[in-house]
C-alpha atoms as a PDB file:
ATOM      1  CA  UNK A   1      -9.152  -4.674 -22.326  1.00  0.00           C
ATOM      2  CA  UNK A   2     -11.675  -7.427 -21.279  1.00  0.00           C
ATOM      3  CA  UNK A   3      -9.257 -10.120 -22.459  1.00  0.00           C
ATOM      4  CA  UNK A   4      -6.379  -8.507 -20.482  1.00  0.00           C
ATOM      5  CA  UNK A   5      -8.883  -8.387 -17.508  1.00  0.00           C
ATOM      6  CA  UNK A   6      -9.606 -11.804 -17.692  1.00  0.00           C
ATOM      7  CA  UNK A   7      -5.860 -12.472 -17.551  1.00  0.00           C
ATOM      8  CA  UNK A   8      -5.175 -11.035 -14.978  1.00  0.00           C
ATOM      9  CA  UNK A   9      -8.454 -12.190 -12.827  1.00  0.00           C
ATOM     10  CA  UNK A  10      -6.898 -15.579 -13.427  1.00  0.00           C
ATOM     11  CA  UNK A  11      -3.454 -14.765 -12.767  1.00  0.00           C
ATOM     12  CA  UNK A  12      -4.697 -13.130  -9.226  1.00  0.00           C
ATOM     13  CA  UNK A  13      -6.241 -16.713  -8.302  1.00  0.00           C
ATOM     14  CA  UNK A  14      -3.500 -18.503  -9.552  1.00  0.00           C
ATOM     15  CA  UNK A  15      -1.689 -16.354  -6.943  1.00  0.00           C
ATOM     16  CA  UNK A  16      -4.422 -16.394  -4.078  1.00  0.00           C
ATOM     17  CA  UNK A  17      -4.323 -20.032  -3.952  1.00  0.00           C
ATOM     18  CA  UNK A  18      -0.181 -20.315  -4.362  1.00  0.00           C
ATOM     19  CA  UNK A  19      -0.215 -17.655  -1.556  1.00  0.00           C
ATOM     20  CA  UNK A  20      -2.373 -19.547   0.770  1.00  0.00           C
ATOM     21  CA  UNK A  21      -0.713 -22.441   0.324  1.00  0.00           C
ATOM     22  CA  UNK A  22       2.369 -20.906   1.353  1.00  0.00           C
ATOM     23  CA  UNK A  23       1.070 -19.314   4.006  1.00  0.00           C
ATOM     24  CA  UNK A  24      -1.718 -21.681   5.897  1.00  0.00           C
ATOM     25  CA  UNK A  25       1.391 -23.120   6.880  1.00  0.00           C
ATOM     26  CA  UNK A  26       2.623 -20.419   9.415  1.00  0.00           C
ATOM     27  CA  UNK A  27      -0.341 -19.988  11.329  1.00  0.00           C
ATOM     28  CA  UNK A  28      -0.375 -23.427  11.689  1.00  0.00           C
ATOM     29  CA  UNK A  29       2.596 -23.539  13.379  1.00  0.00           C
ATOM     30  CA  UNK A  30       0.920 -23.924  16.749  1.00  0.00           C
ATOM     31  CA  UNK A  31      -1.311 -26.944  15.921  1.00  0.00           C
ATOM     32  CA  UNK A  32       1.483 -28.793  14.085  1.00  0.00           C
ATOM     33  CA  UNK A  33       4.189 -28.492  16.689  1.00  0.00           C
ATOM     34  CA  UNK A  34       1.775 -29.726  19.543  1.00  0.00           C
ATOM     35  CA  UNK A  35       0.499 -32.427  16.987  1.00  0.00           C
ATOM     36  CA  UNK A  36       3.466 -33.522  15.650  1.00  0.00           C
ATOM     37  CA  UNK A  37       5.468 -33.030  19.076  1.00  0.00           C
ATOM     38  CA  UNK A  38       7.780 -31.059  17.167  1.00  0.00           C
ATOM     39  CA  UNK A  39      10.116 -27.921  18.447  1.00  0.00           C
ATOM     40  CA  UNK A  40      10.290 -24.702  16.381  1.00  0.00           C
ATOM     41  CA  UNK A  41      14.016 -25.967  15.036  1.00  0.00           C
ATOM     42  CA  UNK A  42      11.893 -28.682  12.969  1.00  0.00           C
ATOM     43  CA  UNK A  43       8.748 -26.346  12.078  1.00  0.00           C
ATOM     44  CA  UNK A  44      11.588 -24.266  10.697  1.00  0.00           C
ATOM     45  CA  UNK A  45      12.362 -26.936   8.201  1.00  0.00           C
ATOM     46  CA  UNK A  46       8.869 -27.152   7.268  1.00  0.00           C
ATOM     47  CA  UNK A  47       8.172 -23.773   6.378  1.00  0.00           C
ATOM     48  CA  UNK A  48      11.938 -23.415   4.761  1.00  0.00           C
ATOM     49  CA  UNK A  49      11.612 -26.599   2.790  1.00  0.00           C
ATOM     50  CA  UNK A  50       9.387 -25.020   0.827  1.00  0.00           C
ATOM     51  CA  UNK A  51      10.902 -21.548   0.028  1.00  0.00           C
ATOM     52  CA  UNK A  52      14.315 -23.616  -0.640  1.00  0.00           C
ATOM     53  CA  UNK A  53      13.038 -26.163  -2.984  1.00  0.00           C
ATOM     54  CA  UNK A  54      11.262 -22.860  -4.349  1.00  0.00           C
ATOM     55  CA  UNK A  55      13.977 -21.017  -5.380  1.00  0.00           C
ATOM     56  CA  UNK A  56      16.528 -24.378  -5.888  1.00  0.00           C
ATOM     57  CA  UNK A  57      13.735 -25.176  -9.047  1.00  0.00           C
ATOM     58  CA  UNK A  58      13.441 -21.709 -10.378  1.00  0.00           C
ATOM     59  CA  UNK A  59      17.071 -21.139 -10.894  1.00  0.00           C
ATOM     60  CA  UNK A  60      17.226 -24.113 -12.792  1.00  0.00           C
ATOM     61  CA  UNK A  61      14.534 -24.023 -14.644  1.00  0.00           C
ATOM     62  CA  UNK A  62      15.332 -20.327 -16.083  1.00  0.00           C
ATOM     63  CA  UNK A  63      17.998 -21.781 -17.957  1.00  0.00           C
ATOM     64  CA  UNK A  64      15.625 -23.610 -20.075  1.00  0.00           C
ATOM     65  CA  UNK A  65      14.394 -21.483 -23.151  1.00  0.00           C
ATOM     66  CA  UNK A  66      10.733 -22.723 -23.148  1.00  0.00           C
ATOM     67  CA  UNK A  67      10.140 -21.628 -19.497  1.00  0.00           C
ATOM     68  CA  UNK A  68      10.175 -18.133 -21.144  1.00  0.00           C
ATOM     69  CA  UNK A  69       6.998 -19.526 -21.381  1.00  0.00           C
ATOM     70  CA  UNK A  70       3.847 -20.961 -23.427  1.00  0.00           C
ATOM     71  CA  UNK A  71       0.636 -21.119 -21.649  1.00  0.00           C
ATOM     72  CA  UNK A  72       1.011 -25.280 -21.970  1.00  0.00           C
ATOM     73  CA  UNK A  73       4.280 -24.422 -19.612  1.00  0.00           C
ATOM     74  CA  UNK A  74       2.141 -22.913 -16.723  1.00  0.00           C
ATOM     75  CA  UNK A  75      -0.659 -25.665 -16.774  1.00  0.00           C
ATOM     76  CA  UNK A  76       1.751 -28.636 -16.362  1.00  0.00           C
ATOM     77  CA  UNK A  77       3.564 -26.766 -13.577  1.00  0.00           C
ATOM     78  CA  UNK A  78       0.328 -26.018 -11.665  1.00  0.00           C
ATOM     79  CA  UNK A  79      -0.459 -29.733 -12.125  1.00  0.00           C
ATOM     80  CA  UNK A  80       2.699 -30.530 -10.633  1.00  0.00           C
ATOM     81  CA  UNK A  81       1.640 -27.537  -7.473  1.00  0.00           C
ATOM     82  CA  UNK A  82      -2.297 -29.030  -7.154  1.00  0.00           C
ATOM     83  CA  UNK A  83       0.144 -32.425  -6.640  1.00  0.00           C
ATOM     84  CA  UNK A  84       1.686 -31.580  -3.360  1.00  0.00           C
ATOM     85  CA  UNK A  85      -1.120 -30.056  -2.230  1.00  0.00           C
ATOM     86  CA  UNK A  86      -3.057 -32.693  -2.382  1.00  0.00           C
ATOM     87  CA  UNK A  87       0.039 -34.343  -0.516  1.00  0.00           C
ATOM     88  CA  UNK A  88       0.398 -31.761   2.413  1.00  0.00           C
ATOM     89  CA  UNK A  89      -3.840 -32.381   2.791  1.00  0.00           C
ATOM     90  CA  UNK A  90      -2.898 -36.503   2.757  1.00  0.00           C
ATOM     91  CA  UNK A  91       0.359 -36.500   4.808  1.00  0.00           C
ATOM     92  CA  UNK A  92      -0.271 -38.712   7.989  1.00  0.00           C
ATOM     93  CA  UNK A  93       3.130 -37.885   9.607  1.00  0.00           C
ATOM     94  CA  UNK A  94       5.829 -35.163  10.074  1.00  0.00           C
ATOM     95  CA  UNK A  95       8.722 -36.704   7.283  1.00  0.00           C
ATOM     96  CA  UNK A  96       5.435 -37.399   4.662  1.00  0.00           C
ATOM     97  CA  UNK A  97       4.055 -33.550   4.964  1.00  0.00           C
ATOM     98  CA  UNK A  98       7.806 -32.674   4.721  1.00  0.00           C
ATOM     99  CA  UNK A  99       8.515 -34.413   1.363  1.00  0.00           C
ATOM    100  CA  UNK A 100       5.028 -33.062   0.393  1.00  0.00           C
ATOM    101  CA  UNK A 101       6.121 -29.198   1.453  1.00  0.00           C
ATOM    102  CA  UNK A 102       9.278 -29.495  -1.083  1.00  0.00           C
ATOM    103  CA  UNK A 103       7.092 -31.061  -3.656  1.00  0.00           C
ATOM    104  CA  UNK A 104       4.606 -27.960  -3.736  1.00  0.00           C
ATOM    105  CA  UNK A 105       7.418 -25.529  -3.511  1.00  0.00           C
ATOM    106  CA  UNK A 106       9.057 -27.278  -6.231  1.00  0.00           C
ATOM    107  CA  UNK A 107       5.970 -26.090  -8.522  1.00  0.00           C
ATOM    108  CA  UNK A 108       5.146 -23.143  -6.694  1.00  0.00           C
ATOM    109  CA  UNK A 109       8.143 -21.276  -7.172  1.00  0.00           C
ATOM    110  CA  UNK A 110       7.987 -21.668 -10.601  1.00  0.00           C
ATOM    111  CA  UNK A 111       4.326 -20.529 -10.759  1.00  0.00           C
ATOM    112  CA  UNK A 112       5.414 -17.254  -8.630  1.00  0.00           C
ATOM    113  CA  UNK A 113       8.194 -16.870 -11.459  1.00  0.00           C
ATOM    114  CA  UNK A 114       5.548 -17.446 -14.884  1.00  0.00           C
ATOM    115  CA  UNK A 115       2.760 -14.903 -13.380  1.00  0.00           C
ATOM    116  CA  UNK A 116       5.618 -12.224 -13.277  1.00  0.00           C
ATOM    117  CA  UNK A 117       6.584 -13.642 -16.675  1.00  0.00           C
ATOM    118  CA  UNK A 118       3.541 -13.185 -18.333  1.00  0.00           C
ATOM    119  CA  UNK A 119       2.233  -9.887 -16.682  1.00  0.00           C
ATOM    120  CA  UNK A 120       5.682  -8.578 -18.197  1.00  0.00           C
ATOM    121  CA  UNK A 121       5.299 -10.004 -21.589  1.00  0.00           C
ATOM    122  CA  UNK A 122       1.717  -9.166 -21.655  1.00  0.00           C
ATOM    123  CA  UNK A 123       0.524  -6.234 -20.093  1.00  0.00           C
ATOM    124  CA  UNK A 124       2.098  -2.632 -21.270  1.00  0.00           C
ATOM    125  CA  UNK A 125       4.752  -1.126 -18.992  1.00  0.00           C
ATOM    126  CA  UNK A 126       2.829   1.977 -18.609  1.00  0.00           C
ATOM    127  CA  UNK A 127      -0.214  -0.263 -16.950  1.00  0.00           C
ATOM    128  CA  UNK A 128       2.353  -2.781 -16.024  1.00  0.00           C
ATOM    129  CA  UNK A 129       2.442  -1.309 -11.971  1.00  0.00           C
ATOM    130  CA  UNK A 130      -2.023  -1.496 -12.242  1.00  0.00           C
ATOM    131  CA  UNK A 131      -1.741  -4.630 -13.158  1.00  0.00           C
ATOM    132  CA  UNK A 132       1.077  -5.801 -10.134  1.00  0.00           C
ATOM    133  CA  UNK A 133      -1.067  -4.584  -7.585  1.00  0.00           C
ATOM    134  CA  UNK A 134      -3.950  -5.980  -8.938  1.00  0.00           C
ATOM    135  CA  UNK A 135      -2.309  -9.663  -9.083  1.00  0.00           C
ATOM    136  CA  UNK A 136      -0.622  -8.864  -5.750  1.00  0.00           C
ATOM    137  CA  UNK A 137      -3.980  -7.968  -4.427  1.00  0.00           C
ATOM    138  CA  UNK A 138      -4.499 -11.897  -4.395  1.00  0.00           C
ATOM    139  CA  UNK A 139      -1.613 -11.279  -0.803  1.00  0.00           C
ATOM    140  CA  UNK A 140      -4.131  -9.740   0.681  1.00  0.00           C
ATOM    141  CA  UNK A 141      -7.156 -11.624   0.142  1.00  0.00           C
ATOM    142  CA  UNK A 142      -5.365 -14.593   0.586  1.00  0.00           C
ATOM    143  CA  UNK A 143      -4.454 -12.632   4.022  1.00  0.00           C
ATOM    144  CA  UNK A 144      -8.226 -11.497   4.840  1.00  0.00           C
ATOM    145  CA  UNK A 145     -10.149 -14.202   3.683  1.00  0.00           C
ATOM    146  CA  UNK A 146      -8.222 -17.163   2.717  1.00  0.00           C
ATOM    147  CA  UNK A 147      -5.828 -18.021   6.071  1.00  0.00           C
ATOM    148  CA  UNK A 148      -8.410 -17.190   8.327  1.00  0.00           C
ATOM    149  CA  UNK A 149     -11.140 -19.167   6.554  1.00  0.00           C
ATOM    150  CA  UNK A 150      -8.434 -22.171   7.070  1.00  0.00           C
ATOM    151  CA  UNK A 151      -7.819 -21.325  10.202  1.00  0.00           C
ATOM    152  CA  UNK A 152     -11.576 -21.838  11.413  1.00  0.00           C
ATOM    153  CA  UNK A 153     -11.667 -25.119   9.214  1.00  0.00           C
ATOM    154  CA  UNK A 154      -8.746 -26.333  11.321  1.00  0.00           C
ATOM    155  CA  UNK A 155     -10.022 -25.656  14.309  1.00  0.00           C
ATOM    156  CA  UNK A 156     -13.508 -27.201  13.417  1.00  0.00           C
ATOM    157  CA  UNK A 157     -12.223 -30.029  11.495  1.00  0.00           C
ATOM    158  CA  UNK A 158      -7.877 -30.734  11.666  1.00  0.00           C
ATOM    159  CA  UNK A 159      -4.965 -28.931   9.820  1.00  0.00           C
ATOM    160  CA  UNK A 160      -5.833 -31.344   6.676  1.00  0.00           C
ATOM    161  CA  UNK A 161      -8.932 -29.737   5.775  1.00  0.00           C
ATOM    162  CA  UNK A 162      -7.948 -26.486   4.196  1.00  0.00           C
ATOM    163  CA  UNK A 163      -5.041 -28.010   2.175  1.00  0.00           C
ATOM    164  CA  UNK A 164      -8.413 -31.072   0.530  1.00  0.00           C
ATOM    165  CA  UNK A 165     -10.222 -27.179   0.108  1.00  0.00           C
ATOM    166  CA  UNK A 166      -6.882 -25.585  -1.550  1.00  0.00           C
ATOM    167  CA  UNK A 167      -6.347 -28.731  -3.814  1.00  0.00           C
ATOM    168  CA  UNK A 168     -10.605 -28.158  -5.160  1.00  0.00           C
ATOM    169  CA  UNK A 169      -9.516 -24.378  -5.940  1.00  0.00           C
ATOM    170  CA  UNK A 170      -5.791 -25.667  -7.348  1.00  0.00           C
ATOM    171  CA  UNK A 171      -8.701 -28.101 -10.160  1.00  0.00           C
ATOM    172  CA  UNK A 172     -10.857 -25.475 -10.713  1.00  0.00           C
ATOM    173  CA  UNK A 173      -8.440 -22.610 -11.466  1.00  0.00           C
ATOM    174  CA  UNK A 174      -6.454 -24.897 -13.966  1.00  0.00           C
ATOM    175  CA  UNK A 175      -9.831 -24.723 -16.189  1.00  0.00           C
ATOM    176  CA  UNK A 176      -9.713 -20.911 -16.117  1.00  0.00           C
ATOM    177  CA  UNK A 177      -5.587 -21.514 -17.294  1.00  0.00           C
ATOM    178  CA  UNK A 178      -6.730 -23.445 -20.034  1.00  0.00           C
ATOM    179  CA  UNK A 179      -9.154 -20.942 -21.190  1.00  0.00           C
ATOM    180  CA  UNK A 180      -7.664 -17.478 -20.498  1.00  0.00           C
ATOM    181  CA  UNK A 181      -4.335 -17.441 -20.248  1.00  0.00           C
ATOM    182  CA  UNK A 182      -2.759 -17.437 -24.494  1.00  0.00           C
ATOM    183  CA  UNK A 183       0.123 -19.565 -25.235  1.00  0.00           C
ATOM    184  CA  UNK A 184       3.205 -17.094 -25.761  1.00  0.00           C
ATOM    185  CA  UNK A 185       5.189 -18.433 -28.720  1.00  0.00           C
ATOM    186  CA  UNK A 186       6.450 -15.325 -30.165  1.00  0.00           C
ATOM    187  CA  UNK A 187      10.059 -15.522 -28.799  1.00  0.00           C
ATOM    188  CA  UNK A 188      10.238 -19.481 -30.425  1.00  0.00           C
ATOM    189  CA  UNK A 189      10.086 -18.838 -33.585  1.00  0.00           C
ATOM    190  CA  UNK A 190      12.708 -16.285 -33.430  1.00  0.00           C
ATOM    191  CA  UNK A 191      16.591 -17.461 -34.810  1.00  0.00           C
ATOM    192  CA  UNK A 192      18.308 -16.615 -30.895  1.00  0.00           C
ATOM    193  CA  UNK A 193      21.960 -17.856 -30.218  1.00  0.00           C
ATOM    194  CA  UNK A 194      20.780 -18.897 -26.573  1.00  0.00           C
ATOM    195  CA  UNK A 195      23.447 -18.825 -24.087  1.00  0.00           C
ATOM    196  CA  UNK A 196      25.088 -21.591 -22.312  1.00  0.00           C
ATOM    197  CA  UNK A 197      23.524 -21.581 -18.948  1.00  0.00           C
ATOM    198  CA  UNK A 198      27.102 -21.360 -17.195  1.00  0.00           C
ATOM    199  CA  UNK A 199      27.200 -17.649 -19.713  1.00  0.00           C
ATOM    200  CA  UNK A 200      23.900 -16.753 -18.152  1.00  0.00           C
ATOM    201  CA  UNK A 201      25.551 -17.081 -14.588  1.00  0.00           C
ATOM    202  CA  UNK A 202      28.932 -15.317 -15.559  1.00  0.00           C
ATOM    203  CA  UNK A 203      27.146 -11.998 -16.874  1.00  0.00           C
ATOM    204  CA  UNK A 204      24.996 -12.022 -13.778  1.00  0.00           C
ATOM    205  CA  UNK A 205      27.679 -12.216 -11.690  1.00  0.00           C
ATOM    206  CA  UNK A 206      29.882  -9.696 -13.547  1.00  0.00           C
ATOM    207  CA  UNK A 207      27.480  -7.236 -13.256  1.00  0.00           C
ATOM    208  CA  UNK A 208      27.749  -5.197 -10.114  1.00  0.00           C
ATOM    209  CA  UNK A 209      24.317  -3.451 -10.632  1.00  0.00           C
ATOM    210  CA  UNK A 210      22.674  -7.236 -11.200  1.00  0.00           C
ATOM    211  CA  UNK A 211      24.759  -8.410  -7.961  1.00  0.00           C
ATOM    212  CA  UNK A 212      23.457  -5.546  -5.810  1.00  0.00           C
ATOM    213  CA  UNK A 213      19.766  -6.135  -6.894  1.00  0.00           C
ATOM    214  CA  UNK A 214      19.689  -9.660  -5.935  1.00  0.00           C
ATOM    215  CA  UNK A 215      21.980  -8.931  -3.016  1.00  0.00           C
ATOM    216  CA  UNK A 216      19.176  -6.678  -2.147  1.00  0.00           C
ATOM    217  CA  UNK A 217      16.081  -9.324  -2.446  1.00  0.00           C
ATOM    218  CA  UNK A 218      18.032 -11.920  -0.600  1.00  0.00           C
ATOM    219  CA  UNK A 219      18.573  -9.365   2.130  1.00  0.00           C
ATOM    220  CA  UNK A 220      14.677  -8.339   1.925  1.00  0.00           C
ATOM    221  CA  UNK A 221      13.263 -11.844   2.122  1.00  0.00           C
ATOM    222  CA  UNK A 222      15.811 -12.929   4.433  1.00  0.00           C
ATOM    223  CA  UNK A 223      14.904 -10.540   7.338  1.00  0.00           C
ATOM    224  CA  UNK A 224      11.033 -11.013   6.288  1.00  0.00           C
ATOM    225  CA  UNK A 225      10.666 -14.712   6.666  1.00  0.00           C
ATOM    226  CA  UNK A 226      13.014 -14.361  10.105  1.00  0.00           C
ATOM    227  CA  UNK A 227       9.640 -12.966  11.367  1.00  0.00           C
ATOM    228  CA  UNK A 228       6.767 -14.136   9.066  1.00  0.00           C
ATOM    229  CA  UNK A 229       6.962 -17.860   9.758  1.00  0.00           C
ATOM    230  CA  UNK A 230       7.014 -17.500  13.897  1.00  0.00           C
ATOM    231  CA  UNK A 231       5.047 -14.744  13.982  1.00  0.00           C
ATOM    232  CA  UNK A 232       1.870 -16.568  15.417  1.00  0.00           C
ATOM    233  CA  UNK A 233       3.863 -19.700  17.525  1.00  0.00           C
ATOM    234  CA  UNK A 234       5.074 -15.817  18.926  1.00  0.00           C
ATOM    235  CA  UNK A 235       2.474 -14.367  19.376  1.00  0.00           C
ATOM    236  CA  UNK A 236       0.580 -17.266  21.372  1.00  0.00           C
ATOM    237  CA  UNK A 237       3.504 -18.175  23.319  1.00  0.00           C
ATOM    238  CA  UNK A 238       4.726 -14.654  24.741  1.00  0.00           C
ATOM    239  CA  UNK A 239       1.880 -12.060  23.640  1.00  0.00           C
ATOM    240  CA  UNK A 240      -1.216 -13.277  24.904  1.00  0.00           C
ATOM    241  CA  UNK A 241      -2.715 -14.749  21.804  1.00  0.00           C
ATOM    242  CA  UNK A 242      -4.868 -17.696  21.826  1.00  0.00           C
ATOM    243  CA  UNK A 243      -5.097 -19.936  18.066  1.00  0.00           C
ATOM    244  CA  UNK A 244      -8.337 -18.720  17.381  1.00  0.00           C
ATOM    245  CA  UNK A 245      -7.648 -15.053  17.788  1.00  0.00           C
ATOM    246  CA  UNK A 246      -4.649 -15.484  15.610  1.00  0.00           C
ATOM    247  CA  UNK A 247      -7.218 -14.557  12.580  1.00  0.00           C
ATOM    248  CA  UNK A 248      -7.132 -11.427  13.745  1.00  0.00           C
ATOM    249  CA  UNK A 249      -4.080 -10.417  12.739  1.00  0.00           C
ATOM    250  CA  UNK A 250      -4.491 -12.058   9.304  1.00  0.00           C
ATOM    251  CA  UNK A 251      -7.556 -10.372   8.886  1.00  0.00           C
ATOM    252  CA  UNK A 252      -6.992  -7.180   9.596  1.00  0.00           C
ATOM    253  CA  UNK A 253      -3.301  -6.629   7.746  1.00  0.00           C
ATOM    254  CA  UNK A 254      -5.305  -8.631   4.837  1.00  0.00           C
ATOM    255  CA  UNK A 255      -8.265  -6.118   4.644  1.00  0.00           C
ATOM    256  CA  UNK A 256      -6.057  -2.983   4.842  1.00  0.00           C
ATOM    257  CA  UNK A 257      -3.555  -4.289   1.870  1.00  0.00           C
ATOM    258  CA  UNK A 258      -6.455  -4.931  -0.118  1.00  0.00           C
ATOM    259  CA  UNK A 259      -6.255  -1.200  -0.920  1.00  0.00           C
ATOM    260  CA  UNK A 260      -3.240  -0.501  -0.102  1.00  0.00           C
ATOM    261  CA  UNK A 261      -1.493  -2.408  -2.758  1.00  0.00           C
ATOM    262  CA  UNK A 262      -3.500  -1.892  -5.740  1.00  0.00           C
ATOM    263  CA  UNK A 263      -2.955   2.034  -4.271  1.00  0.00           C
ATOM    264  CA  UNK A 264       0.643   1.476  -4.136  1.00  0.00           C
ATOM    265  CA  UNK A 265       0.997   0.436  -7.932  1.00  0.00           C
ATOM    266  CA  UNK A 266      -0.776   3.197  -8.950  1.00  0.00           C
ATOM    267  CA  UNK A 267       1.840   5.544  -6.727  1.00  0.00           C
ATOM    268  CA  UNK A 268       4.675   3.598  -8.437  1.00  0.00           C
ATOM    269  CA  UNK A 269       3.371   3.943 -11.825  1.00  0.00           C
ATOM    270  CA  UNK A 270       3.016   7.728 -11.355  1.00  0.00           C
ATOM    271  CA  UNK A 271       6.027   8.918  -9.268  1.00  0.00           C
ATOM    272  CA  UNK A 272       8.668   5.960  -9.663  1.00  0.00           C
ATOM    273  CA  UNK A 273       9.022   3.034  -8.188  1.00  0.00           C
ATOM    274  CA  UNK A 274      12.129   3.392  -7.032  1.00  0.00           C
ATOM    275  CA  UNK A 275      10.908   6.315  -5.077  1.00  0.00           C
ATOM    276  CA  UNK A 276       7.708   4.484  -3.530  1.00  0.00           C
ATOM    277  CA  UNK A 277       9.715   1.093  -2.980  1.00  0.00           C
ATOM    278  CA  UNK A 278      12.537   3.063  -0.736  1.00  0.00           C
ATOM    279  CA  UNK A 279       9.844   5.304   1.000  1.00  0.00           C
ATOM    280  CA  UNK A 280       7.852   1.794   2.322  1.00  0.00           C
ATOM    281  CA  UNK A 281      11.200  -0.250   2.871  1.00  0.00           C
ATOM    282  CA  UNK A 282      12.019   2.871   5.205  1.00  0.00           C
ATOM    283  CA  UNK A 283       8.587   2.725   7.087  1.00  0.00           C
ATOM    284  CA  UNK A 284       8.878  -0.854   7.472  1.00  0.00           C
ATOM    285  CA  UNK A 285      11.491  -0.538  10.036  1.00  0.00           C
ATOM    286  CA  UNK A 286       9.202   0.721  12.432  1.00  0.00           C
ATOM    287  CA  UNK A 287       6.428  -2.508  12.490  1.00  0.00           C
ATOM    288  CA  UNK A 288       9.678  -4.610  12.319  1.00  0.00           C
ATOM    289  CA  UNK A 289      11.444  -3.039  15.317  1.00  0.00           C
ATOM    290  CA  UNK A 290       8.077  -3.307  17.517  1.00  0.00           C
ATOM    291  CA  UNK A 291       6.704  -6.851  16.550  1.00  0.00           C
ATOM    292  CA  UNK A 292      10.495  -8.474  17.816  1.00  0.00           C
ATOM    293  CA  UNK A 293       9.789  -6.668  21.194  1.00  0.00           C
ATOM    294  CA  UNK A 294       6.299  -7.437  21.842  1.00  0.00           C
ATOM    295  CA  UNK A 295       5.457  -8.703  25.837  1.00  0.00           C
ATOM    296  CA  UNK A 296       2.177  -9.128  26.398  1.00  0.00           C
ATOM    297  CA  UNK A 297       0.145  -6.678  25.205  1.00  0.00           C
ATOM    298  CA  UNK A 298      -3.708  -5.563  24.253  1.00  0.00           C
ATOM    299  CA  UNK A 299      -4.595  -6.981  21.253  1.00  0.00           C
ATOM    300  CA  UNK A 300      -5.423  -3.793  19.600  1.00  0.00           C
ATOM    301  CA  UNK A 301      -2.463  -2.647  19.921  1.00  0.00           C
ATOM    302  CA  UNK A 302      -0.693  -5.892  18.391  1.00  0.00           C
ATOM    303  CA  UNK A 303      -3.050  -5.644  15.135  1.00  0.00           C
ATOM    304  CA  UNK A 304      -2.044  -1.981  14.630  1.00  0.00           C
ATOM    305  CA  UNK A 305       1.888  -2.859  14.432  1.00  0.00           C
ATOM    306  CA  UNK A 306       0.873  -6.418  12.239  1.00  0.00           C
ATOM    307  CA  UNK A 307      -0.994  -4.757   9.974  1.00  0.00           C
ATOM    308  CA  UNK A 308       1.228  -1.774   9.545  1.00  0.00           C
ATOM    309  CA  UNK A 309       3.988  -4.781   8.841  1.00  0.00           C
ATOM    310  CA  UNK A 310       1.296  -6.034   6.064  1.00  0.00           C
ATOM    311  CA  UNK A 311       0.891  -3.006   4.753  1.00  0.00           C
ATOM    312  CA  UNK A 312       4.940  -3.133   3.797  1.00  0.00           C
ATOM    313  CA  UNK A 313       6.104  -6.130   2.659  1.00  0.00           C
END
């Protein structure tokens, strides 16, 4: 149990630092558009570069049999992630931080895709839920700590500073890769007829259960990331927010998941997850349908409905 602890300690600040990445971006938004002189059509292509480069390099990559993984697989693809970070924290211009954003999602996405890989190679299926919302956990305190911590840097120092802080992390937590996480070799020295990639695709395809599940995720992250990414250039420019007090909503939706996730695993391990995942998706339509009507409006009022949305992604 201690070993399986310690990979999954590691495997939450893999994805604390991958999250914040991801995310120190967004809040951002309003310092990079006035310092760039950019309009929200070209912070869109920031913020998309990287989810599209993202999910471009994991659907490749799965076709490759050794990405099913060793723990050698994971280091050299979090080298590749602490690489465009340290490029985002460099970039002197709009087009460099660009090419820098598709490097990092490049490598992120496919260390999103190996912590899901090993908790489900590792880790029993009847702890399997624990141990999600233990790793997701890392959401939140990226949420409460971690993007509101950058956001003070920023405002102290410039936007570069948390991505140089986020590249120290990124060097530090490849030590505690190297010295927790096993290699998983098992399924290599097993005689497999591996499919032809172009096979993979056709059974997916063919499958009308497969289709509707990742019909379903497109759908999810789709209408997510229509808000996520302008939710604070939104909230400063038509609720009432100022850049500063933009923490507050990170803060508060981060603090609240904190137990609400590793809460919600524990639900899905003991009634379904099925169940719990349609009973959230359901009570997510309510933050949703407020926080794309919002005027101005009292901030306590704003971090009720943004943390309610926090609570349900």
């Amino acid at each position: 149990m201690k070993k399986e602890k310690a990979i999954l300690w590691t495997l939450a600040a893999i994805n604390f630092i991958h999250i914040v990445d991801f995310m120190i971006l967004m809040p951002l938004g309003p310092q990079l558009m006035r310092i760039f002189d950019i309009g929200p059509s070209e912070f869109s292509l920031l913020v998309s570069s990287y989810t599209f480069s993202a999910g471009i390099s994991s659907f490749f990559w799965s076709f490759f049999f050794w990405i099913d993984l060793t723990g050698k697989i994971l280091i050299w693809v979090y080298v590749g992630f602490t690489i465009g970070t340290l490029g985002c924290a460099l970039s002197p211009s709009y087009p460099v931080l660009l090419a820098a954003r598709v490097i990092s999602g490049i490598f992120g996405g496919l260390t999103s895709a190996l912590i899901l890989a090993i908790i489900g190679d590792l880790i029993p299926d009847e702890r399997r839920g624990s141990a999600m919302g233990l790793v997701m956990a890392a959401f939140s305190f990226a949420s409460v700590m971690g993007v509101p911590l950058g956001l003070f840097l920023a405002s102290l120092s410039n936007w570069h500073m948390p991505f140089y802080i986020l590249t120290g992390l990124a060097f530090l937590s490849l030590g505690m890769i190297y010295k927790f996480i096993p290699p998983i070799r098992e399924h290599l020295s097993k005689e497999i007829k591996r499919p032809h990639p172009m096979e993979v695709i056709s059974r997916v395809t063919s499958n009308s259960n497969q289709m509707r599940a990742i019909t379903l995720s497109v759908m999810m992250m789709f209408g997510q990331f229509m808000i996520i990414p302008f939710l604070s250039p939104y909230n400063v420019a038509n609720v009432g927010f100022t850049e500063m007090e933009l923490t507050y909503i990170y803060i508060a939706g981060g603090a609240f998941t904190i137990f609400t996730s590793p809460w919600v695993g524990r639900l899905s391990d003991k009634y379904g997850k099925l169940k719990i995942f349609t009973i959230f998706m359901v009570f997510n339509l309510v933050p949703i349908g407020v926080i794309t009507h919002l005027g101005v409006t009292p901030i306590p009022y704003v971090l009720l409905i943004t943390t309610m949305f926090f609570c349900n992604l």
